[in-house]
PDB file of N, CA and C in Angstrom:
ATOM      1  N   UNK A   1       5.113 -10.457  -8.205  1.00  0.00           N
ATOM      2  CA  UNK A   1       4.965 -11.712  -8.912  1.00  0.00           C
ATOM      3  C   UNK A   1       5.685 -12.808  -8.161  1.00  0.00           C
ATOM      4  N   UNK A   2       5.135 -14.119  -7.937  1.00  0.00           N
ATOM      5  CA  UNK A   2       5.499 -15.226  -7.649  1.00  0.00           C
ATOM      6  C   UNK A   2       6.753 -16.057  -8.045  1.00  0.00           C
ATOM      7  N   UNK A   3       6.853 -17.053  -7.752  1.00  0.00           N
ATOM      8  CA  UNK A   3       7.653 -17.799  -8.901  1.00  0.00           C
ATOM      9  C   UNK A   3       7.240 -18.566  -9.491  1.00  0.00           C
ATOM     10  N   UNK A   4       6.144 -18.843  -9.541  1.00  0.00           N
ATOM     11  CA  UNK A   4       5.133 -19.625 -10.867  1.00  0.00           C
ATOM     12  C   UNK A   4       4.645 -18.840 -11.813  1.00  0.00           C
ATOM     13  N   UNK A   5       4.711 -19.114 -13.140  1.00  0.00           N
ATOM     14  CA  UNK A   5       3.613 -18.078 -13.786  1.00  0.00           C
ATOM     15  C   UNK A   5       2.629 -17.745 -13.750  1.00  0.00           C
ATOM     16  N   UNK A   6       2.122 -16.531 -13.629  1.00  0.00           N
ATOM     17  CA  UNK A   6       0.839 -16.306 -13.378  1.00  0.00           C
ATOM     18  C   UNK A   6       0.126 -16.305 -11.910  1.00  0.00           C
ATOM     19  N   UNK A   7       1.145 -16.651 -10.704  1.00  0.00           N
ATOM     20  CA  UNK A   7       1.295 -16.245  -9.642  1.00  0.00           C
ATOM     21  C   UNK A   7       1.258 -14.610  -9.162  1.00  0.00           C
ATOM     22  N   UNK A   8       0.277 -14.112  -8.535  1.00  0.00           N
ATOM     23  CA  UNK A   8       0.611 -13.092  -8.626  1.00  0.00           C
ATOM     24  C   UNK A   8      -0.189 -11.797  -7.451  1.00  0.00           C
ATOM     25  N   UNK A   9       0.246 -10.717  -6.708  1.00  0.00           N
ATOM     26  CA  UNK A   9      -0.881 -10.515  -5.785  1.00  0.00           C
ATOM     27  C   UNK A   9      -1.116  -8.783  -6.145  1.00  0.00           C
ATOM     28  N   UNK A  10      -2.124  -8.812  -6.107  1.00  0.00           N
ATOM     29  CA  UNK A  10      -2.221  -6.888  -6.414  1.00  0.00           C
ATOM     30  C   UNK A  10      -2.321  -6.151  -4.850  1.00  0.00           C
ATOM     31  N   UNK A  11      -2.002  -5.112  -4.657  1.00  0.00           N
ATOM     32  CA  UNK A  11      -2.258  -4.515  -3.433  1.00  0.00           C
ATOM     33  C   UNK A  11      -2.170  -2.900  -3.899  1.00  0.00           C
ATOM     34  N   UNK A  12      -2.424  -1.904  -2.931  1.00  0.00           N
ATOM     35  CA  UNK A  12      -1.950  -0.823  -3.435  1.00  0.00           C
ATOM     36  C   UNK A  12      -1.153  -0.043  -2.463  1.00  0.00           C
ATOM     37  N   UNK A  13      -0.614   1.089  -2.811  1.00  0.00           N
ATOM     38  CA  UNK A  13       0.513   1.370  -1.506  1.00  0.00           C
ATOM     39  C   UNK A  13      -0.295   2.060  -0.159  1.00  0.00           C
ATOM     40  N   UNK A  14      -1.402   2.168  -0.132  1.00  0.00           N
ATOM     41  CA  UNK A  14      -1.915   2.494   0.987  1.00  0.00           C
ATOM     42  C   UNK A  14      -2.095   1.034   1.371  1.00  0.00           C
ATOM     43  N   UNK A  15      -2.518  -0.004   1.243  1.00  0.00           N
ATOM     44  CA  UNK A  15      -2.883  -1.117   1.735  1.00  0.00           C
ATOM     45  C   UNK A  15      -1.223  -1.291   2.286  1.00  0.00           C
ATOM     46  N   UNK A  16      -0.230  -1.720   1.188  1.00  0.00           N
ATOM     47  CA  UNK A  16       0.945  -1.877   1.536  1.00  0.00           C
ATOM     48  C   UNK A  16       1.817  -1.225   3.060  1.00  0.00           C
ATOM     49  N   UNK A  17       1.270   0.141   3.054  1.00  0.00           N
ATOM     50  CA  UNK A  17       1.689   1.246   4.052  1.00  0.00           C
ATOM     51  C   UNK A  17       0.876   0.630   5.593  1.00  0.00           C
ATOM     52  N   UNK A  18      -0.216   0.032   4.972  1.00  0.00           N
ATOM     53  CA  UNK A  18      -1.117  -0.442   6.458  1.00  0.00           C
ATOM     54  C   UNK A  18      -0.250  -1.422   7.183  1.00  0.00           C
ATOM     55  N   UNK A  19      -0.119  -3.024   6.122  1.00  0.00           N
ATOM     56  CA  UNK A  19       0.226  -3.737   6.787  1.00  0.00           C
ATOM     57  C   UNK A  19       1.502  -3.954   7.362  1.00  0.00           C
ATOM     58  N   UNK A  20       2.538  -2.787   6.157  1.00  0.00           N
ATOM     59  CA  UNK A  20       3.972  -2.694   6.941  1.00  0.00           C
ATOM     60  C   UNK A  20       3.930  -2.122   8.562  1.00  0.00           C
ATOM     61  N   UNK A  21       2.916  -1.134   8.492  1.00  0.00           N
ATOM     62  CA  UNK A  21       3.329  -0.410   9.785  1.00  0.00           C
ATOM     63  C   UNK A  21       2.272  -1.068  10.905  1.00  0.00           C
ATOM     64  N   UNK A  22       1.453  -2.061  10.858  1.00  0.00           N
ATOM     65  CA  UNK A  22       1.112  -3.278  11.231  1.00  0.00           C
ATOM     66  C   UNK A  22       2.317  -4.776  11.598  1.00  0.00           C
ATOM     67  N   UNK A  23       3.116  -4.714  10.519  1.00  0.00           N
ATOM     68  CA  UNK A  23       4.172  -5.486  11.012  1.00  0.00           C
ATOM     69  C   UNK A  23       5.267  -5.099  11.949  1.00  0.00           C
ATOM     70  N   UNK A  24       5.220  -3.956  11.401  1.00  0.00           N
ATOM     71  CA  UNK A  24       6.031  -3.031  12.358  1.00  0.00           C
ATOM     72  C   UNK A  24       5.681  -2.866  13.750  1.00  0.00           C
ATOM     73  N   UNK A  25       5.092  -2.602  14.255  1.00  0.00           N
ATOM     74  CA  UNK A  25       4.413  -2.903  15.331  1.00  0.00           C
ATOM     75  C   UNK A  25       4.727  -4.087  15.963  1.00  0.00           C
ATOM     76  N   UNK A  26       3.953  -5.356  15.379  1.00  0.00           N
ATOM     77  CA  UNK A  26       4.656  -6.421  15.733  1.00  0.00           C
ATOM     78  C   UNK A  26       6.048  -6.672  16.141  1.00  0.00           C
ATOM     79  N   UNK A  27       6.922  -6.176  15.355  1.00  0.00           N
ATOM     80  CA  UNK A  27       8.623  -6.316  15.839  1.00  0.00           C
ATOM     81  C   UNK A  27       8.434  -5.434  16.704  1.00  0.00           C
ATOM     82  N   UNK A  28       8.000  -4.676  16.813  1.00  0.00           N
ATOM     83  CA  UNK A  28       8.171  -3.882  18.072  1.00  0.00           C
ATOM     84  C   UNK A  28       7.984  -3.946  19.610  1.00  0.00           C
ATOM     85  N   UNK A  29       6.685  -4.743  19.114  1.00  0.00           N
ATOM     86  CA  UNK A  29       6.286  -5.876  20.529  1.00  0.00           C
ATOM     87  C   UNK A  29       7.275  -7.143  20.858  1.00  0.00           C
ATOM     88  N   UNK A  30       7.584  -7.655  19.869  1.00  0.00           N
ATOM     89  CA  UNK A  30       8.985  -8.596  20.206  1.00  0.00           C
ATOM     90  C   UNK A  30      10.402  -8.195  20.549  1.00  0.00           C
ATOM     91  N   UNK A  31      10.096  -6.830  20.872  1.00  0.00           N
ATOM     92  CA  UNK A  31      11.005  -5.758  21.704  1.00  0.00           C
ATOM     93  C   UNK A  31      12.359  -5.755  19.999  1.00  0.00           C
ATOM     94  N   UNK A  32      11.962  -5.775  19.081  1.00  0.00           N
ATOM     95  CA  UNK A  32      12.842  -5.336  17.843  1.00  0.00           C
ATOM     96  C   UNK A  32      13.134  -3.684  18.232  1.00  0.00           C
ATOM     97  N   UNK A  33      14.383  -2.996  18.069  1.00  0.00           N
ATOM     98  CA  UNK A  33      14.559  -2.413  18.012  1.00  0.00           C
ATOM     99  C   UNK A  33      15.685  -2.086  17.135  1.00  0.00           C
ATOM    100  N   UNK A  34      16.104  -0.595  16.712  1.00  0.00           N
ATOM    101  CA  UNK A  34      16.968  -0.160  15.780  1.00  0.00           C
ATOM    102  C   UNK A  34      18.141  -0.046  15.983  1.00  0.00           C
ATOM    103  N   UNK A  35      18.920  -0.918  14.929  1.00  0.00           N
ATOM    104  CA  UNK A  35      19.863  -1.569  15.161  1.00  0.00           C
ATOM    105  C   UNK A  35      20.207  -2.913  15.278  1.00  0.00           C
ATOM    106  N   UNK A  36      18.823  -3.496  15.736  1.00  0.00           N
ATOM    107  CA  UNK A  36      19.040  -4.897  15.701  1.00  0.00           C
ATOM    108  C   UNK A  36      18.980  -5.345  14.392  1.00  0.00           C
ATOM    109  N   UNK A  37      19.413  -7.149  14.427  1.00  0.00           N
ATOM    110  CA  UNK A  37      19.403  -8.017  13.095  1.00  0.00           C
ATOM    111  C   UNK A  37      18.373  -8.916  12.971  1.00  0.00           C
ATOM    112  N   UNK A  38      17.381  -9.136  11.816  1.00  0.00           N
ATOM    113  CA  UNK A  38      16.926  -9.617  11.926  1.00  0.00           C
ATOM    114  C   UNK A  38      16.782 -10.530  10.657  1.00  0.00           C
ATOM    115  N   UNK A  39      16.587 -11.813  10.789  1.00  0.00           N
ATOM    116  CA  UNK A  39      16.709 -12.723   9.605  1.00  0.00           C
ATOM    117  C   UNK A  39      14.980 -13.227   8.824  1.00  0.00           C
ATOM    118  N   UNK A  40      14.674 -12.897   8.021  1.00  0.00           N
ATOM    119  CA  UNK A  40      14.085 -13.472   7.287  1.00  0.00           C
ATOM    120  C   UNK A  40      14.023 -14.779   6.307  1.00  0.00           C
ATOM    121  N   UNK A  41      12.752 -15.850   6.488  1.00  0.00           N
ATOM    122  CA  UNK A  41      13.752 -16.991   6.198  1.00  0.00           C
ATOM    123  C   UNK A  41      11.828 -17.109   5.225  1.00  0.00           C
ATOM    124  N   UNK A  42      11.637 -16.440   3.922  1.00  0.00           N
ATOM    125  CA  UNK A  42      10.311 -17.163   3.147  1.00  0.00           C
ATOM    126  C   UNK A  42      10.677 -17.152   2.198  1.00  0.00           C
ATOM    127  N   UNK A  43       9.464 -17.559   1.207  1.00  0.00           N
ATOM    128  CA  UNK A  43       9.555 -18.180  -0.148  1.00  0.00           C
ATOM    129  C   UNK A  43       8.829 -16.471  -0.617  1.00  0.00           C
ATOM    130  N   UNK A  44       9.047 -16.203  -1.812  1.00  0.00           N
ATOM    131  CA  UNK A  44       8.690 -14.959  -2.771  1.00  0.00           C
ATOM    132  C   UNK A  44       7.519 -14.758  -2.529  1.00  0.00           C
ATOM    133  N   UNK A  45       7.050 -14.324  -1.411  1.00  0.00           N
ATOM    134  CA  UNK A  45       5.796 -13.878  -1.277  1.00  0.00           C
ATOM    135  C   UNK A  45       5.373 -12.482  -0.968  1.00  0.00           C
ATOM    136  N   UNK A  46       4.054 -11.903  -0.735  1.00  0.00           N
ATOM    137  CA  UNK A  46       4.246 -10.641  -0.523  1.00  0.00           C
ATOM    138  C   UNK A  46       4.317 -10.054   1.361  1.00  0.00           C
ATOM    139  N   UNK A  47       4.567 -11.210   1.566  1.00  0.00           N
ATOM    140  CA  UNK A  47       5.208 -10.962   3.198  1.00  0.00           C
ATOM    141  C   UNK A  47       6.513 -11.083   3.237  1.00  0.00           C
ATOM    142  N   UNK A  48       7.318 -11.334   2.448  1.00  0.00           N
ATOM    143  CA  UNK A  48       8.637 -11.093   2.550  1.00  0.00           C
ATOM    144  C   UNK A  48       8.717  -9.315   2.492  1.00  0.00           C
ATOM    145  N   UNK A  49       8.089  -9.187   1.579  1.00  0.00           N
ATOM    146  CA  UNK A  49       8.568  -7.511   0.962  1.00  0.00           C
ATOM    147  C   UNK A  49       7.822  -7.104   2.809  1.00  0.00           C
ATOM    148  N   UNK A  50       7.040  -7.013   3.088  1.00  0.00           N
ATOM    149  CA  UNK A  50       6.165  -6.239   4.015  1.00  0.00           C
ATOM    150  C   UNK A  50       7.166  -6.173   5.592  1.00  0.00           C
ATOM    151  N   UNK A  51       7.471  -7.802   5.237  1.00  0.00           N
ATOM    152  CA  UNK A  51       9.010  -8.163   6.525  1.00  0.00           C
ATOM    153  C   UNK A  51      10.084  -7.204   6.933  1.00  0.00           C
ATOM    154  N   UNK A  52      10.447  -6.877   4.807  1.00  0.00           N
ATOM    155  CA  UNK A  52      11.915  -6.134   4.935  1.00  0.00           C
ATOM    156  C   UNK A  52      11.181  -4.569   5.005  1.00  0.00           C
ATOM    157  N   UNK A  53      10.444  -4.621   4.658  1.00  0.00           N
ATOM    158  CA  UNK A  53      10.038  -2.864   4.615  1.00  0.00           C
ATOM    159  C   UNK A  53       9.848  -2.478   6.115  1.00  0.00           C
ATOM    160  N   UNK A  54       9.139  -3.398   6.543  1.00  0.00           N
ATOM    161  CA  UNK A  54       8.815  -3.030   8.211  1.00  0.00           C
ATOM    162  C   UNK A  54      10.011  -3.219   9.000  1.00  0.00           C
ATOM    163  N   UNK A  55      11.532  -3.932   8.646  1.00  0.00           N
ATOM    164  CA  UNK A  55      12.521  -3.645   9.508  1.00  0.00           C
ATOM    165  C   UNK A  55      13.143  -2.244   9.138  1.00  0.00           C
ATOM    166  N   UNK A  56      13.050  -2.167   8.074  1.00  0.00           N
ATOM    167  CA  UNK A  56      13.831  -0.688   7.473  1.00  0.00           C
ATOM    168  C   UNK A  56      13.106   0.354   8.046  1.00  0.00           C
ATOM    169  N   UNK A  57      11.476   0.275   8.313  1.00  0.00           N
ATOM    170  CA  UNK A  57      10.811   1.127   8.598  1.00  0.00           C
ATOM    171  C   UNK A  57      10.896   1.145  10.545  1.00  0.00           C
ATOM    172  N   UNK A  58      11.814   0.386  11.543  1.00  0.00           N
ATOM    173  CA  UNK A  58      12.469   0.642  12.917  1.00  0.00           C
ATOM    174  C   UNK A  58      13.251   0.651  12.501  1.00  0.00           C
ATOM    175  N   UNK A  59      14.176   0.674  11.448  1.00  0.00           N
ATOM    176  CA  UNK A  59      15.578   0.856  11.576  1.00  0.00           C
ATOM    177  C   UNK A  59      16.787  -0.390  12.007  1.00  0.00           C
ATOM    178  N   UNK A  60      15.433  -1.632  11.672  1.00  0.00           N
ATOM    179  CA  UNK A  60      16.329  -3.064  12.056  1.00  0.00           C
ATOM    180  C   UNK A  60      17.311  -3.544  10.821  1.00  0.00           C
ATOM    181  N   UNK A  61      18.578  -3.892  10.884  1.00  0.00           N
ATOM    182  CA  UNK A  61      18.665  -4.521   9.519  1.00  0.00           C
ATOM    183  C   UNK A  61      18.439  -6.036   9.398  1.00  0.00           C
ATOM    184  N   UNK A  62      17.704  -5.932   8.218  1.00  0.00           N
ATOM    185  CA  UNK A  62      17.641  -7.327   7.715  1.00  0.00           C
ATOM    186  C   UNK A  62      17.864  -8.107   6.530  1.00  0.00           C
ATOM    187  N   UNK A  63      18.498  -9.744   7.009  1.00  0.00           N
ATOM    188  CA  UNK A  63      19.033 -10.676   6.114  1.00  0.00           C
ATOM    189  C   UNK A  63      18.082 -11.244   5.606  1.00  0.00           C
ATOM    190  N   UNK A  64      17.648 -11.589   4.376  1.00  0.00           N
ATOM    191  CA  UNK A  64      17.419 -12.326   3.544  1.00  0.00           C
ATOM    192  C   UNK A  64      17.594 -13.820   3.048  1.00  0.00           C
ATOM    193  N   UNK A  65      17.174 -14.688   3.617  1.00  0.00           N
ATOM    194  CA  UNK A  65      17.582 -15.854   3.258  1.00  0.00           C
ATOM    195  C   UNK A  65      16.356 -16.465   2.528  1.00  0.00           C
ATOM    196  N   UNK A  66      16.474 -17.257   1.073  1.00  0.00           N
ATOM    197  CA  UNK A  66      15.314 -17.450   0.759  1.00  0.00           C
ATOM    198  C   UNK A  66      15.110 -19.138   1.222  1.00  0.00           C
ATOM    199  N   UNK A  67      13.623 -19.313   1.303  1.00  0.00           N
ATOM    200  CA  UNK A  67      13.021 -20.785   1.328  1.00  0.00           C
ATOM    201  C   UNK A  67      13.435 -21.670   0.856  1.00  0.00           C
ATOM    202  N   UNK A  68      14.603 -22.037  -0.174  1.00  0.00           N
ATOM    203  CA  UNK A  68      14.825 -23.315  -0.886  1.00  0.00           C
ATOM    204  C   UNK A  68      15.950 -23.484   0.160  1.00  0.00           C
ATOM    205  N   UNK A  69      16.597 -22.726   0.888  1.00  0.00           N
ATOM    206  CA  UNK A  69      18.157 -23.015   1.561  1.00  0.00           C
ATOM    207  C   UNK A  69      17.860 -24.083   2.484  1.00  0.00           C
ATOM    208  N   UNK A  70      18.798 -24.959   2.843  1.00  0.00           N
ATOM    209  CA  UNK A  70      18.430 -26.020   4.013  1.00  0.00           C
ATOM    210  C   UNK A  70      19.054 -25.411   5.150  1.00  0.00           C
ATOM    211  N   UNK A  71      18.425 -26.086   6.329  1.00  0.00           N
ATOM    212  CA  UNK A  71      18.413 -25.992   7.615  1.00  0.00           C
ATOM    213  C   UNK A  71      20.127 -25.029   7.907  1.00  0.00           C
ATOM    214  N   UNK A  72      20.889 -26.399   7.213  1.00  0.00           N
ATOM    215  CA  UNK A  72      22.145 -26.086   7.913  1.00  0.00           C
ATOM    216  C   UNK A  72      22.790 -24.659   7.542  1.00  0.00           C
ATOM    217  N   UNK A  73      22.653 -23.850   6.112  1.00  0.00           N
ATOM    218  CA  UNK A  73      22.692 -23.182   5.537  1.00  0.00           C
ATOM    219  C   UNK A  73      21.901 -21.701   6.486  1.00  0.00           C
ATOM    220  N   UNK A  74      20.545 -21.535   6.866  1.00  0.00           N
ATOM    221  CA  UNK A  74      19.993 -21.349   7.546  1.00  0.00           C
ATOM    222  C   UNK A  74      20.824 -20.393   8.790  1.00  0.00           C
ATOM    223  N   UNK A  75      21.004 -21.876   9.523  1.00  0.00           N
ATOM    224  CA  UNK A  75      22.004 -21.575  10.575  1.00  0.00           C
ATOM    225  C   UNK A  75      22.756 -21.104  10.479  1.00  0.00           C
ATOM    226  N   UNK A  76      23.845 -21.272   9.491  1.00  0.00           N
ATOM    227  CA  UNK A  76      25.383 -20.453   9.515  1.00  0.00           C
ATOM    228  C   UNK A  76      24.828 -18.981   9.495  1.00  0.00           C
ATOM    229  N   UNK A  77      23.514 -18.556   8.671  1.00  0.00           N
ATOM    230  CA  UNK A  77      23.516 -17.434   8.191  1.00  0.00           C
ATOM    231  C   UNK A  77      23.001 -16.507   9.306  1.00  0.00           C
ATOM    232  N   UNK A  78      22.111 -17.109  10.377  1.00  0.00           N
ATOM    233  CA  UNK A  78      21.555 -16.474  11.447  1.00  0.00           C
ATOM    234  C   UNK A  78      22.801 -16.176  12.585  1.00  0.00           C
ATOM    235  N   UNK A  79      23.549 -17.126  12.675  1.00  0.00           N
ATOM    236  CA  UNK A  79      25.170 -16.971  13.705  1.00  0.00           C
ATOM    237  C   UNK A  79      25.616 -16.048  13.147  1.00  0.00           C
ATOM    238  N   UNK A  80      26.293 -16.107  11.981  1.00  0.00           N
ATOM    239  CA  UNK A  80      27.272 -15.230  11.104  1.00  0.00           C
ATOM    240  C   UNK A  80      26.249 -13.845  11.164  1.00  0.00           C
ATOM    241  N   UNK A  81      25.621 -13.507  11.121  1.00  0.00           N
ATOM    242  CA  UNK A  81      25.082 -12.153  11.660  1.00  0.00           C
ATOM    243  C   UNK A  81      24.461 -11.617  13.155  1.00  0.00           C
ATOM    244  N   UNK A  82      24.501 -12.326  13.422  1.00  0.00           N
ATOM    245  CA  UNK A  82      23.575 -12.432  15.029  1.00  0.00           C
ATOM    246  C   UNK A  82      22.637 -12.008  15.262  1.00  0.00           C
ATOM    247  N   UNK A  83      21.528 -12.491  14.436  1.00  0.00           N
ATOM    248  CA  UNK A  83      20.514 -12.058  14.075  1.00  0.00           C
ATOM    249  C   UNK A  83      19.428 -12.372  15.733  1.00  0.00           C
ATOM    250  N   UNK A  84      18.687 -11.420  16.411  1.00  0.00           N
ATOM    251  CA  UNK A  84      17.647 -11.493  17.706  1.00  0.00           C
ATOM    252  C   UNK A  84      16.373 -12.195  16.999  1.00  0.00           C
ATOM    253  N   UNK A  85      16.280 -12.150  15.699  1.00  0.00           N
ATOM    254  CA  UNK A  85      14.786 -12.799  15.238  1.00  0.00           C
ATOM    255  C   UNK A  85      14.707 -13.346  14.196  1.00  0.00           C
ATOM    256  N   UNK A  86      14.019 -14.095  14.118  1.00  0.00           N
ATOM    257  CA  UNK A  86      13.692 -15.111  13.238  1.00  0.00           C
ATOM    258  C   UNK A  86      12.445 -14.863  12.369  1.00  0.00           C
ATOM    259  N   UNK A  87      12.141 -14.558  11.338  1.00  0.00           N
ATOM    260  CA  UNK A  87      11.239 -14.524  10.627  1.00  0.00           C
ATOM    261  C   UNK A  87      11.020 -15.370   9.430  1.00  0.00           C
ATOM    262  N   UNK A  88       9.568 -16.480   9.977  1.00  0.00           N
ATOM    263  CA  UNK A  88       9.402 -17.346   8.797  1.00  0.00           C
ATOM    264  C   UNK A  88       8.083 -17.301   8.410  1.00  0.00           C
TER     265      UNK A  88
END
């Protein structure tokens, strides 16, 4: 569910299982590997979840920062972890 009411996306966990290990991939090509940090920076969508599942699923950890934070906020949070990627 969104953050509007009635916002909302259905999928099922085989679809879910596709596109994580589809994203996964992707970090993988951006040479992500396990162990690394990686920052996530969206609004409640269902690519956030697919983001964090596919770092957990190499073994990257990842921060969470949501969409309303400003820039500067942002920043401290990507330094203060040393995060190799950026995900928006």
């Amino acid at each position: 569910e969104g953050n509007e009411p009635g916002d909302y996306t259905k999928i099922t966990y085989s679809e879910l299982l596709q596109k994580v290990c589809q994203f996964a991939n992707v970090l993988r090509s951006q040479g992500v590997k396990k162990g690394d940090r990686v920052s996530i920076y969206l609004p409640m969508i269902l690519e956030l979840v697919i983001a964090m599942l596919a770092c957990a699923r190499i073994g990257a950890l990842h921060s969470v920062v949501f969409a309303g934070f400003s820039a500067d906020s942002l920043c401290e949070r990507i330094l203060d972890c040393g995060c190799s990627l950026l995900i928006t």
